[in-house]
C-alpha atoms as a PDB file:
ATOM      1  CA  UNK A   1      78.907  29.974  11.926  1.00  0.00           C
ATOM      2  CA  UNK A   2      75.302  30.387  11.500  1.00  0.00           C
ATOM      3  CA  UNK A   3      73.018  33.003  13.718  1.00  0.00           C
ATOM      4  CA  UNK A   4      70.171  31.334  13.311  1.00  0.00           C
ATOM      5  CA  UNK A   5      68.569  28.082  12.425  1.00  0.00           C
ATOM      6  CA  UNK A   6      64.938  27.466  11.103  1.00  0.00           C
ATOM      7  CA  UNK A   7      62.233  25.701  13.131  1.00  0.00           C
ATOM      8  CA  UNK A   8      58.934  24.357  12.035  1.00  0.00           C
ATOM      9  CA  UNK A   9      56.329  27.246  12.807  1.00  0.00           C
ATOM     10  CA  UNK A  10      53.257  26.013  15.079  1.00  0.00           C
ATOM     11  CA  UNK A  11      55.044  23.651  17.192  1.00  0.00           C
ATOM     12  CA  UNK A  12      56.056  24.178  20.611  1.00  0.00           C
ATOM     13  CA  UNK A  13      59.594  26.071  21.333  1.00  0.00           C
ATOM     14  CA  UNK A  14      62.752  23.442  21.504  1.00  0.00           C
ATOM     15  CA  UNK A  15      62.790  23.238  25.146  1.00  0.00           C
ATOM     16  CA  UNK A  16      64.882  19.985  26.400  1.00  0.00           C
ATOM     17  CA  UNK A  17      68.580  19.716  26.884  1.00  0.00           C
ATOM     18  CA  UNK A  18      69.411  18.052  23.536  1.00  0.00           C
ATOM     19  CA  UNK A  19      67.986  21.068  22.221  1.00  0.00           C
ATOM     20  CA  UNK A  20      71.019  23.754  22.429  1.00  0.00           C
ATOM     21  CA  UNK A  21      73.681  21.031  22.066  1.00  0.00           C
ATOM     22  CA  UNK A  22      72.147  19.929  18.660  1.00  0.00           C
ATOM     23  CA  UNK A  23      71.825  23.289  18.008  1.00  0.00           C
ATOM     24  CA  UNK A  24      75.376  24.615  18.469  1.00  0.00           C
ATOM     25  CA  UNK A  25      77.092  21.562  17.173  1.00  0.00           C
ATOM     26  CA  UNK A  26      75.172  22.023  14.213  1.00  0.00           C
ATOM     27  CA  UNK A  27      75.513  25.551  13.054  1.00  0.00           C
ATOM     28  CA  UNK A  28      79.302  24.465  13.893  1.00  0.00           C
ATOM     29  CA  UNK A  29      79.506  21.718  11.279  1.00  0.00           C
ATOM     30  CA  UNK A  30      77.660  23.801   8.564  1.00  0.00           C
ATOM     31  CA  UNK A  31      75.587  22.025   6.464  1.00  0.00           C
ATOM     32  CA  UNK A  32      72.526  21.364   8.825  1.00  0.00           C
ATOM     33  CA  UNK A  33      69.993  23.637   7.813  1.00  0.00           C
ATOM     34  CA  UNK A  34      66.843  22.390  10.076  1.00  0.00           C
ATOM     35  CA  UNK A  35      66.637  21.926  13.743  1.00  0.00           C
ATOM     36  CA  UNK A  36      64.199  18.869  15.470  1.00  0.00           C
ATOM     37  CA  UNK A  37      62.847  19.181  18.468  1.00  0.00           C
ATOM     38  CA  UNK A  38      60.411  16.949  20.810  1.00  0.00           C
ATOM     39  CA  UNK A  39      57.166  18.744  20.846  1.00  0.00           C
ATOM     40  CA  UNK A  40      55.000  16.334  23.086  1.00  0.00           C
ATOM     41  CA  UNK A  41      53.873  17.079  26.299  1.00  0.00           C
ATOM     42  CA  UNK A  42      56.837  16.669  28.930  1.00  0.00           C
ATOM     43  CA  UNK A  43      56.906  19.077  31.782  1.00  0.00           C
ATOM     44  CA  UNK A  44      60.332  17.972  32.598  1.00  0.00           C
ATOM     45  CA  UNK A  45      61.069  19.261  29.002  1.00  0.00           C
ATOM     46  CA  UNK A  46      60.455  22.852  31.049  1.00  0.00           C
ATOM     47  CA  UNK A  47      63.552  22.154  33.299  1.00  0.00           C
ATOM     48  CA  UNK A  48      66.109  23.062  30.732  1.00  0.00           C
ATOM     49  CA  UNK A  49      64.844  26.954  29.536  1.00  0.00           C
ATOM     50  CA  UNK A  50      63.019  27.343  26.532  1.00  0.00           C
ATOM     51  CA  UNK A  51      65.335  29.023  23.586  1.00  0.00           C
ATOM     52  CA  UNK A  52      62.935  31.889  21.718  1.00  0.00           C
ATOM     53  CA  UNK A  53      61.760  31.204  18.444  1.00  0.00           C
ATOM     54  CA  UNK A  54      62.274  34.368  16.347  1.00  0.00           C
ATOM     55  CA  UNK A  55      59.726  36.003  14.259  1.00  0.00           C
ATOM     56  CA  UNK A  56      60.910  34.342  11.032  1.00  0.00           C
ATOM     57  CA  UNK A  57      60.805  30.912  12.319  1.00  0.00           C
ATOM     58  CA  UNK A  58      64.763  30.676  12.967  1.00  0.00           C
ATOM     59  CA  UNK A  59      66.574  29.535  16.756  1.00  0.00           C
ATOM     60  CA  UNK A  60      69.091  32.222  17.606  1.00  0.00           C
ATOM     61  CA  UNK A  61      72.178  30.001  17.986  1.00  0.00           C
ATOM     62  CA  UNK A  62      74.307  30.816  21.540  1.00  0.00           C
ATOM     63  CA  UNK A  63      77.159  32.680  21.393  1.00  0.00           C
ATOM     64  CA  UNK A  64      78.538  32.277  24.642  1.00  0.00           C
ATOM     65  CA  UNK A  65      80.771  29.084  26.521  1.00  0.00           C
ATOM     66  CA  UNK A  66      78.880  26.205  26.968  1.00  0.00           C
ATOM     67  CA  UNK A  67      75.529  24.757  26.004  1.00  0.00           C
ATOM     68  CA  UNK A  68      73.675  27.619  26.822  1.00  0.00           C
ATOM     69  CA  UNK A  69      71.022  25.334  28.879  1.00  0.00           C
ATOM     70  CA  UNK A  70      70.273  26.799  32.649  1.00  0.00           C
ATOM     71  CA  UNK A  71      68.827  24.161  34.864  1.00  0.00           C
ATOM     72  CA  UNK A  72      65.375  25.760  36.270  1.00  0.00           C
ATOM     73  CA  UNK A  73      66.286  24.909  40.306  1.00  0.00           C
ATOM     74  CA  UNK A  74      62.853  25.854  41.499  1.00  0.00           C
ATOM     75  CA  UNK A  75      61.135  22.572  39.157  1.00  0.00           C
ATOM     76  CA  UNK A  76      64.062  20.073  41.128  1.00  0.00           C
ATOM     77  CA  UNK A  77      63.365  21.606  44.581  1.00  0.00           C
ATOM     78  CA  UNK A  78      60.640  19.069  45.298  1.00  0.00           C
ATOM     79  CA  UNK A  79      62.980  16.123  45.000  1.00  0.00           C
ATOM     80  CA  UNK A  80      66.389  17.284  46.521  1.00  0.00           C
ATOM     81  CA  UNK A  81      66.584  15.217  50.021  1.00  0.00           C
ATOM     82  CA  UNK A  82      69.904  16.696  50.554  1.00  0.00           C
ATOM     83  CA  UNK A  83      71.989  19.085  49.717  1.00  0.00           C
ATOM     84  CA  UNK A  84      75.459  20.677  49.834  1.00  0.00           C
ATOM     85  CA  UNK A  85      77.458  23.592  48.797  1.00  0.00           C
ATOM     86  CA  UNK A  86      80.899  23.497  46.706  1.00  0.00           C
ATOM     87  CA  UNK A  87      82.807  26.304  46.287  1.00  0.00           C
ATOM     88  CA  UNK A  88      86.274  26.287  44.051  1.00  0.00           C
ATOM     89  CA  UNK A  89      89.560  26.844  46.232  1.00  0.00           C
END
């Protein structure tokens, strides 16, 4: 599996939740040496965490379960009308 995969320099940080899928599945399958990201302006892009672009231009791939994305709660807490707690038996 990879560590790392190169961005394009001078854009703005992957930052949407197609981002870290795309970006694990990829290092995964090998042979996917670039990663694409949106860079327009989308606030909502924000909601998802921002993954840090490394000094040499690569994404540090996740190593841990999941997608690595972690919803920011704070940006959603203007629209939630209702809510409710789950907890696992």
């Amino acid at each position: 599996m990879l560590a790392s995969l190169p961005c394009q320099s001078g854009q703005r940080q992957p930052d949407n939740a197609a981002t870290l899928p795309a970006l694990r599945s990829g290092s995964a399958a090998g042979g996917y040496p670039f990663l694409e990201f949106d860079a327009g302006p989308n606030p909502l892009l924000d909601l998802c965490g921002r993954p840090a672009v490394n000094g040499d231009g690569t994404v540090t791939v996740p190593d841990g379960p999941g997608f690595g994305i972690e919803l920011n709660a704070d940006m959603l807490s203007p629209f939630v009308v209702a809510r409710q707690d789950v907890t696992a038996r």
